[in-house]
C-alpha atoms as a PDB file:
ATOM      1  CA  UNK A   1       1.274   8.825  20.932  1.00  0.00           C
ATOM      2  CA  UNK A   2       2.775   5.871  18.799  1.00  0.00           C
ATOM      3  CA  UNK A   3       0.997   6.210  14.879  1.00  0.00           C
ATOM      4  CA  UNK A   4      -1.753   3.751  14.505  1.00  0.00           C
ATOM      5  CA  UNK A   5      -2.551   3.855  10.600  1.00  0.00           C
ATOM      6  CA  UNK A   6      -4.250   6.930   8.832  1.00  0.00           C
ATOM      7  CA  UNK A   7      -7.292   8.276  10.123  1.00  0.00           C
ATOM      8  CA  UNK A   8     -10.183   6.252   8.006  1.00  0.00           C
ATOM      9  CA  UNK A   9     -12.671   9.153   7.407  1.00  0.00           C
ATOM     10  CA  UNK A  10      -9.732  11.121   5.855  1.00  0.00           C
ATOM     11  CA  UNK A  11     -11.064  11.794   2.036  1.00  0.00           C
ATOM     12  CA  UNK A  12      -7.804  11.932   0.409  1.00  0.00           C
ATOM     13  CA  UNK A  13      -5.138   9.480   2.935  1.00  0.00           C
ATOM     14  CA  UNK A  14      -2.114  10.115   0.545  1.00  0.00           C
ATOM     15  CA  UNK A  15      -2.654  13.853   0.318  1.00  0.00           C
ATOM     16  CA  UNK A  16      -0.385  15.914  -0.649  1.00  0.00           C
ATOM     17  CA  UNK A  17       1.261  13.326  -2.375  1.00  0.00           C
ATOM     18  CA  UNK A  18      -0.952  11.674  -4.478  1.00  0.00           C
ATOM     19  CA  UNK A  19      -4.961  12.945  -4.639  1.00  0.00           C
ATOM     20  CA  UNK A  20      -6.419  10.204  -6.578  1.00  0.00           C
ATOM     21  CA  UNK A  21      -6.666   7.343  -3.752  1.00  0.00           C
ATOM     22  CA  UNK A  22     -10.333   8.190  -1.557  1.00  0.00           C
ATOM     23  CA  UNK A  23     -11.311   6.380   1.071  1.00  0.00           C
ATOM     24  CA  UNK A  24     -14.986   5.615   0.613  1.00  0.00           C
ATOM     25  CA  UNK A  25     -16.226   5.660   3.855  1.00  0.00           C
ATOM     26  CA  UNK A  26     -16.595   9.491   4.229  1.00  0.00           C
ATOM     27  CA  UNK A  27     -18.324   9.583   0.871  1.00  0.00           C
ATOM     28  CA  UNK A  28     -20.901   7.490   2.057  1.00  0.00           C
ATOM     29  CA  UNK A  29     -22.167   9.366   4.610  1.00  0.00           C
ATOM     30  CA  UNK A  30     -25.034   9.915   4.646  1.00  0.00           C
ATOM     31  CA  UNK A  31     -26.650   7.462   2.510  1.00  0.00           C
ATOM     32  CA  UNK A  32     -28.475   5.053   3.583  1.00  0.00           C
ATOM     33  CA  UNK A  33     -28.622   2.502   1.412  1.00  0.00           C
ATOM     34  CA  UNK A  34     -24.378   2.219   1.150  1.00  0.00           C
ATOM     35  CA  UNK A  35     -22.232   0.735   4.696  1.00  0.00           C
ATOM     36  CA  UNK A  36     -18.589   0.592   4.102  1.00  0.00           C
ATOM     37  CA  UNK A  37     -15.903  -0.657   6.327  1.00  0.00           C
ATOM     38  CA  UNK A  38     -12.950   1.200   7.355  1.00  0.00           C
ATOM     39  CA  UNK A  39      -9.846   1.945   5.336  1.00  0.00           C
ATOM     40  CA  UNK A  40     -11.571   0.819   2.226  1.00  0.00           C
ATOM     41  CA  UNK A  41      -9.978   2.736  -0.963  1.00  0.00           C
ATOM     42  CA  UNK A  42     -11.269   3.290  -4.612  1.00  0.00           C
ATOM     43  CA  UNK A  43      -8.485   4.499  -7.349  1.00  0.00           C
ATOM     44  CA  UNK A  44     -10.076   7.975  -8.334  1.00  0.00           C
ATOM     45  CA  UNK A  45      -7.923   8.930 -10.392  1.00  0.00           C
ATOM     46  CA  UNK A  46      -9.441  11.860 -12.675  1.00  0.00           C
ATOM     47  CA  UNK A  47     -10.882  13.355  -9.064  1.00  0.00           C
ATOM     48  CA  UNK A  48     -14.546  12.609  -9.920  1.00  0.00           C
ATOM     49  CA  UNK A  49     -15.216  12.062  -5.722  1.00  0.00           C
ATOM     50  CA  UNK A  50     -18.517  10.767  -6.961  1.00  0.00           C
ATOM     51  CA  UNK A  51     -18.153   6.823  -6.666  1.00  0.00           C
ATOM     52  CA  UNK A  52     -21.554   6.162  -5.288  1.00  0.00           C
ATOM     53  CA  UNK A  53     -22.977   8.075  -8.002  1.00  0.00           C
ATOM     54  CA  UNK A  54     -20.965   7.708 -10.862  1.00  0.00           C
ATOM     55  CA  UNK A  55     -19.671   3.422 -10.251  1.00  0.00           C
ATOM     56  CA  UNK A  56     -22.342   2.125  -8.503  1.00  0.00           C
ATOM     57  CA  UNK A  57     -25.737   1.976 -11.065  1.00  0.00           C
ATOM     58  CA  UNK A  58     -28.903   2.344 -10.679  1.00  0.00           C
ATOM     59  CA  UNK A  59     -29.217   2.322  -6.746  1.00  0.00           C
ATOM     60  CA  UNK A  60     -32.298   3.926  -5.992  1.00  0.00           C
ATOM     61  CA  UNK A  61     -33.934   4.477  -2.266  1.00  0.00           C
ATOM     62  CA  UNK A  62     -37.321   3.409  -2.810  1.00  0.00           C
ATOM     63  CA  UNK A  63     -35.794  -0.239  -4.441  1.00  0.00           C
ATOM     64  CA  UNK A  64     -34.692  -1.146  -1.319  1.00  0.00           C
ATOM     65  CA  UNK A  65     -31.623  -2.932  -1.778  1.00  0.00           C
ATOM     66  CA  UNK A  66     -28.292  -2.606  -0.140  1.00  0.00           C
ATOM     67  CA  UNK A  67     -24.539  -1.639  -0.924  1.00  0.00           C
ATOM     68  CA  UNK A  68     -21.998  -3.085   1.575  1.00  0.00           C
ATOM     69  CA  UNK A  69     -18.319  -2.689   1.193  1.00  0.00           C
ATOM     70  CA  UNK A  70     -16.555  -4.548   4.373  1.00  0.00           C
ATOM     71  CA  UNK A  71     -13.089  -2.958   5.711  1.00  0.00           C
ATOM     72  CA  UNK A  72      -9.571  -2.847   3.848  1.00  0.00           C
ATOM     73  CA  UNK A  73     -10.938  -3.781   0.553  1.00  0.00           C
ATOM     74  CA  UNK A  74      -8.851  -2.553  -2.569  1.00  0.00           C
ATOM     75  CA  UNK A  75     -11.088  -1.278  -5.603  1.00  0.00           C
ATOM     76  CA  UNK A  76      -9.224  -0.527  -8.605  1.00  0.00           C
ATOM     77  CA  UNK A  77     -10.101   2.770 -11.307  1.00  0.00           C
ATOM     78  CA  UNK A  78     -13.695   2.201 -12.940  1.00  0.00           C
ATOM     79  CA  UNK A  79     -14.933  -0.553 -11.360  1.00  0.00           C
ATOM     80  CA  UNK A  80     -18.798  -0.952 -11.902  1.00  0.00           C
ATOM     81  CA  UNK A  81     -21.250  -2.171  -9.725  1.00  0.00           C
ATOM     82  CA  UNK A  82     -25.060  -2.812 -10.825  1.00  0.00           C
ATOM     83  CA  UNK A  83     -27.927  -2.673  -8.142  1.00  0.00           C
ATOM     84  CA  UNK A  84     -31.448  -3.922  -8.805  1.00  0.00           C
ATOM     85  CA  UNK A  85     -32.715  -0.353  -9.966  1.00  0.00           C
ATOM     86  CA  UNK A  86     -31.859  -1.411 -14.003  1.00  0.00           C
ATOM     87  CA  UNK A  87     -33.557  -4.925 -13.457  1.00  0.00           C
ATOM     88  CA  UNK A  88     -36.344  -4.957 -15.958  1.00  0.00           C
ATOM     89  CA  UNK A  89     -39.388  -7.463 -15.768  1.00  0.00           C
ATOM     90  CA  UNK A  90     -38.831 -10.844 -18.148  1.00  0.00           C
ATOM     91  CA  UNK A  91     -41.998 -13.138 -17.669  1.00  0.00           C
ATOM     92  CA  UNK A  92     -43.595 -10.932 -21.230  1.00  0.00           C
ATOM     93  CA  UNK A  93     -42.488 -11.066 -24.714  1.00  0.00           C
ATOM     94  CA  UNK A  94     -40.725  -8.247 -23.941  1.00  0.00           C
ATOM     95  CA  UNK A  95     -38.522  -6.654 -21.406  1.00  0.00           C
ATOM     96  CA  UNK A  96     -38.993  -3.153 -22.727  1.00  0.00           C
ATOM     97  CA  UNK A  97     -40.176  -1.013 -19.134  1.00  0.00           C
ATOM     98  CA  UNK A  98     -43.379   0.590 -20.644  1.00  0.00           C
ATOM     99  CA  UNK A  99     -44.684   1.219 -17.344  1.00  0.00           C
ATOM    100  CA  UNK A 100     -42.038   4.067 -16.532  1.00  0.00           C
ATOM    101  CA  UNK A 101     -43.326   6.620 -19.439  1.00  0.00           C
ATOM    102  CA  UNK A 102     -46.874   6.591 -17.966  1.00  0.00           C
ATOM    103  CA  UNK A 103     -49.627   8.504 -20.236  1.00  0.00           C
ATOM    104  CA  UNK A 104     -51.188   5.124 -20.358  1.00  0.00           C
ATOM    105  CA  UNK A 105     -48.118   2.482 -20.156  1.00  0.00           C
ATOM    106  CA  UNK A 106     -48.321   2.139 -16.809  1.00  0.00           C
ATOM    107  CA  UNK A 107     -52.084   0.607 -16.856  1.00  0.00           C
ATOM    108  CA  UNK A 108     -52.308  -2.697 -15.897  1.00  0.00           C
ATOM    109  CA  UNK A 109     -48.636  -3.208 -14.912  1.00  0.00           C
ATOM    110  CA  UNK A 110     -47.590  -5.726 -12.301  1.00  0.00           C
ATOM    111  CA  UNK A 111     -44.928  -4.800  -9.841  1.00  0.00           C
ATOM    112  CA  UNK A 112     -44.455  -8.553  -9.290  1.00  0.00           C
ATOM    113  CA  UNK A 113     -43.208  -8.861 -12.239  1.00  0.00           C
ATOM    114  CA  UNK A 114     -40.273  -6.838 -11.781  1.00  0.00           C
ATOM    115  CA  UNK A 115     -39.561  -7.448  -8.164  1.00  0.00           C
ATOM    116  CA  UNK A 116     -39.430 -10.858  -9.180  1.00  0.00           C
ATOM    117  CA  UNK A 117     -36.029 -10.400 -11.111  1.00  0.00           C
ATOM    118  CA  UNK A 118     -34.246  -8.634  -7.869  1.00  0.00           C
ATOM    119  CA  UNK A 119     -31.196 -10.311  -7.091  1.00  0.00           C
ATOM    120  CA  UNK A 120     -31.233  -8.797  -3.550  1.00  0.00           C
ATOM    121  CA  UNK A 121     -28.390  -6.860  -1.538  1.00  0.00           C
ATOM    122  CA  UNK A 122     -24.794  -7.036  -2.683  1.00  0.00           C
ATOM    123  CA  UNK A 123     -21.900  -7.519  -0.360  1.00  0.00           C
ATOM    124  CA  UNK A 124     -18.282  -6.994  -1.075  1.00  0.00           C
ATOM    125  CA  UNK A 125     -16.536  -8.746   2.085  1.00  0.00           C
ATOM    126  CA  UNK A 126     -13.548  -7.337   3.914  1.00  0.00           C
ATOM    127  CA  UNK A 127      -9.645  -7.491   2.188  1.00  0.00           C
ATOM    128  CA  UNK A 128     -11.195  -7.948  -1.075  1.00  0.00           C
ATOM    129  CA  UNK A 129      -9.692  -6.590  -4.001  1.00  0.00           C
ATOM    130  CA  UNK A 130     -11.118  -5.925  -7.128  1.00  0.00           C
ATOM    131  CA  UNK A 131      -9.343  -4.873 -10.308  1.00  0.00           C
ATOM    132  CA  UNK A 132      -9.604  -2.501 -13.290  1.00  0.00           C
ATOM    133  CA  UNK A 133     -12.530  -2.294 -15.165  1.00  0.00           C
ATOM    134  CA  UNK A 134     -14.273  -4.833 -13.487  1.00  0.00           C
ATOM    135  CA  UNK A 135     -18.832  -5.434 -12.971  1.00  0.00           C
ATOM    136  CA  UNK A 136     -20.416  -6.434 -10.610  1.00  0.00           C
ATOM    137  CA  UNK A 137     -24.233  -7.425 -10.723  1.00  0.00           C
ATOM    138  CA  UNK A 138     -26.803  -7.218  -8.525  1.00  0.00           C
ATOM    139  CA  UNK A 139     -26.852  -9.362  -5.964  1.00  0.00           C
ATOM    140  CA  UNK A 140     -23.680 -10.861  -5.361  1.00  0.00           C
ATOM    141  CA  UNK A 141     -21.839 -11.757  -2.339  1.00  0.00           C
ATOM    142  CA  UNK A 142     -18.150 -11.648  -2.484  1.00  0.00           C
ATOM    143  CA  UNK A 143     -16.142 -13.459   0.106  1.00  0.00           C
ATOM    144  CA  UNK A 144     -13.081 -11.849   2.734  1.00  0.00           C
ATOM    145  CA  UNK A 145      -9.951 -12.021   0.698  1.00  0.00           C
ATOM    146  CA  UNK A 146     -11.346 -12.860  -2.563  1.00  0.00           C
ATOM    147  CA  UNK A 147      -9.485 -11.014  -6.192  1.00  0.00           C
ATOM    148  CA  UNK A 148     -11.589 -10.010  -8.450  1.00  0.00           C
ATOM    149  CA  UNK A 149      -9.172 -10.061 -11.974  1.00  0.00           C
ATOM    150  CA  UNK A 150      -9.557  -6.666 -14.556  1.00  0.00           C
ATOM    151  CA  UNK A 151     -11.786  -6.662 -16.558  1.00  0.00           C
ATOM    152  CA  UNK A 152     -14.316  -9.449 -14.804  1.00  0.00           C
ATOM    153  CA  UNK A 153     -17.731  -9.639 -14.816  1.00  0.00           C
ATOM    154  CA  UNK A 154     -19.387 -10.741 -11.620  1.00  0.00           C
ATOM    155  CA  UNK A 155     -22.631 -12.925 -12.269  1.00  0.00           C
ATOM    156  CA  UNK A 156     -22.586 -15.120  -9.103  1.00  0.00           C
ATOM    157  CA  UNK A 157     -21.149 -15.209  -5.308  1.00  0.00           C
ATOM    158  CA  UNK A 158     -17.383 -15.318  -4.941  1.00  0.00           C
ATOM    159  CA  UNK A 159     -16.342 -17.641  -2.185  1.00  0.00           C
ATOM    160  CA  UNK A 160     -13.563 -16.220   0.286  1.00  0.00           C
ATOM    161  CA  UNK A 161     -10.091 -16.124  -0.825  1.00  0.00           C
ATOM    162  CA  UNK A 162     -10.933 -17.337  -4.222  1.00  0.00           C
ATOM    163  CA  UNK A 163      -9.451 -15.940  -7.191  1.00  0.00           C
ATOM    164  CA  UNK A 164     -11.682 -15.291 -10.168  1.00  0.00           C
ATOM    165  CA  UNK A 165     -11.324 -14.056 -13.652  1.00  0.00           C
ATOM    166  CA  UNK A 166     -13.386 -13.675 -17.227  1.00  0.00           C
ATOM    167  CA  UNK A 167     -16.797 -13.215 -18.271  1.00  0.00           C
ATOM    168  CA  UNK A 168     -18.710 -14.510 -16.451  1.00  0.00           C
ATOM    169  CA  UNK A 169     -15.871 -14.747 -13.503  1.00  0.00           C
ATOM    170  CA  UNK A 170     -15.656 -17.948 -12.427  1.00  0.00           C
ATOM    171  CA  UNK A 171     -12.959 -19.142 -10.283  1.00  0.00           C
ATOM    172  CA  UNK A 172      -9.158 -19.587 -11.613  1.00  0.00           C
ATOM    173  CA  UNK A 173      -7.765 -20.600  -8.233  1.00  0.00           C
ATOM    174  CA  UNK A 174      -8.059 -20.372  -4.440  1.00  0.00           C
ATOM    175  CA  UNK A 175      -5.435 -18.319  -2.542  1.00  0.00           C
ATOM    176  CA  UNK A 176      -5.529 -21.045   0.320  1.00  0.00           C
ATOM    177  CA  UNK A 177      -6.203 -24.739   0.891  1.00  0.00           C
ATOM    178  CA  UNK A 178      -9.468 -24.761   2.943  1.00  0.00           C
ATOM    179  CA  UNK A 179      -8.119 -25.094   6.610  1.00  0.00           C
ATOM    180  CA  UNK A 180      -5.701 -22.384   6.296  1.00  0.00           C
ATOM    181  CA  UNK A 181      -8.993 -20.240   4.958  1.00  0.00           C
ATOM    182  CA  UNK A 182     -10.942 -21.471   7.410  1.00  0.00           C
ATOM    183  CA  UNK A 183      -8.575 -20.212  10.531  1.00  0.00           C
ATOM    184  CA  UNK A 184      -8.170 -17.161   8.287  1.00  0.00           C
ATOM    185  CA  UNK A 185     -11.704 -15.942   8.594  1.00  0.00           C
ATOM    186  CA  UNK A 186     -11.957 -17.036  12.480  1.00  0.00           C
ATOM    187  CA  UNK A 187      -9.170 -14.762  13.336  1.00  0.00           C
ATOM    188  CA  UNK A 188     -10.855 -12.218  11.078  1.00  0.00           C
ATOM    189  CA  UNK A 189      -8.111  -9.502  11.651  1.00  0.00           C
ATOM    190  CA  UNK A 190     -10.161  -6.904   9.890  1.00  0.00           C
ATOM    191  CA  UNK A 191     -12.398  -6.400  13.131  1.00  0.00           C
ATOM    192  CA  UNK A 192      -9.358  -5.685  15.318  1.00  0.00           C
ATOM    193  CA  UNK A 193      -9.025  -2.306  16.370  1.00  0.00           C
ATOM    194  CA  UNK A 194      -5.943  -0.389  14.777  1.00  0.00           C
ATOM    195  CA  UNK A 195      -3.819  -0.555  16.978  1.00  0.00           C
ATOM    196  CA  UNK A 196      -3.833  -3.821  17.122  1.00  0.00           C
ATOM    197  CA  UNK A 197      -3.535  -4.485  13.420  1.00  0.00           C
ATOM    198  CA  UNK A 198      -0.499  -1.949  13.971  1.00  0.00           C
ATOM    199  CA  UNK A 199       1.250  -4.318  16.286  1.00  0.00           C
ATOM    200  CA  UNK A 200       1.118  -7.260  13.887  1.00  0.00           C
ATOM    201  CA  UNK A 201       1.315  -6.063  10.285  1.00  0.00           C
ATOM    202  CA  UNK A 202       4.331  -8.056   9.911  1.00  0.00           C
ATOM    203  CA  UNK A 203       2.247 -10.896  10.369  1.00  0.00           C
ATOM    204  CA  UNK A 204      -0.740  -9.707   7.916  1.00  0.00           C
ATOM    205  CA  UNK A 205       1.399  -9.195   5.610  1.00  0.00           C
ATOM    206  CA  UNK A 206       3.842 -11.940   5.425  1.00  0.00           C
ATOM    207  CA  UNK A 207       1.498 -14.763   6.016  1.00  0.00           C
ATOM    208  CA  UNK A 208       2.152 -15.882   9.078  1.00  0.00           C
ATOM    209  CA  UNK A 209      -0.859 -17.341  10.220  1.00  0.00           C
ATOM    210  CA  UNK A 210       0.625 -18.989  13.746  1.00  0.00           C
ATOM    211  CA  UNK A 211       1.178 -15.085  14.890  1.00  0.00           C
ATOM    212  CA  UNK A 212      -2.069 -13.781  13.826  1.00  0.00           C
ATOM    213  CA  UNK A 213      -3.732 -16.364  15.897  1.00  0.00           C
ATOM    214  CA  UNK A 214      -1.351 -15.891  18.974  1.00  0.00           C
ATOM    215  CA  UNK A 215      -1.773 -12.098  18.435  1.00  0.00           C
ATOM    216  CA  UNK A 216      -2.571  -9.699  21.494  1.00  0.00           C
END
């Protein structure tokens, strides 16, 4: 049987080798609240094997809100990514969340008032990479093929293929003029099944977008 890529619910692909590249899909199972795409990759590099607990904040069940990391995205060592669990009610003087201590604080509180500050699901699309040391907040969309520089911090929706960079990211440059990403996410090669992505790597990888559309 010809080799069709590594197996995608493999923990550790690069084992023995190298033990600090995890595929996140197996280490979401489970939890509800988190749906990642194949091949997908985080650099754990001190071994933690804990990215849902330990990079992604405050995602609690009863919030309601939703992780999704699409297929073949790259995300680089201590990347951060903020759900709506730490959002704290700002229509007062104060955002201080009084309610949580009880023995009397929580009289007269208005969930409203908090749910009205959710930013809603995030989505990280597929082929996205995201570099070192970079935040996400709640709520953000980030389009296929879109870099995320080190060190960024994501306020607002990335469109696809865009590079962005600084705090807040905004965007330095687009990887593609708009037809090219356009035909890019019809062909959508992340769907295809891996043996087909097998068969035309070549073209994945060296941009040849005539081939990818012609692919079989």
């Amino acid at each position: 049987m010809p080799l069709i890529g590594p197996n995608p619910d493999t923990l550790t692909p690069m084992a023995p080798t190298y033990n600090g590249t995890v595929f996140l899909r197996p280490l979401a199972e489970g939890r509800s609240n988190v749906t990642v795409g194949a091949y997908s990759y985080y650099d754990d590099r001190d071994e933690r094997r804990d990215f849902f607990d330990h990079n992604v904040l405050h995602h609690f069940d009863f919030v309601g809100d939703h992780l999704t990391i699409g297929p073949f995205c790259a995300i680089a060592h201590g990347v951060r990514i903020f759900m709506n669990g730490g959002t704290h009610a700002m229509d007062g003087f104060s955002t201080y969340p009084f309610n949580i201590f009880g023995s009397g604080w929580q009289e007269g509180f208005d969930p409203a008032s908090w749910e009205a500050g959710r930013k809603g699901d995030t989505i990280i699309g597929p082929d996205v990479w995201i570099g070192d040391g970079a935040t996400l907040m709640p709520g953000v969309t980030v389009g296929a093929g879109a870099i995320i520089a080190a060190g960024s911090v994501v306020t607002k929706d990335v469109p696809p293929y865009a590079i962005v960079a600084g705090n807040p990211a905004k965007v330095v440059r687009e990887r593609f003029d708009a037809q090219t990403i356009a035909r890019l996410l019809d062909v959508a090669w992340w769907d295809w099944t891996p043996d087909k992505i097998t068969r035309n790597l070549n073209a994945i990888r060296g941009a040849d977008l005539p081939a990818l559309e012609a692919a079989t």
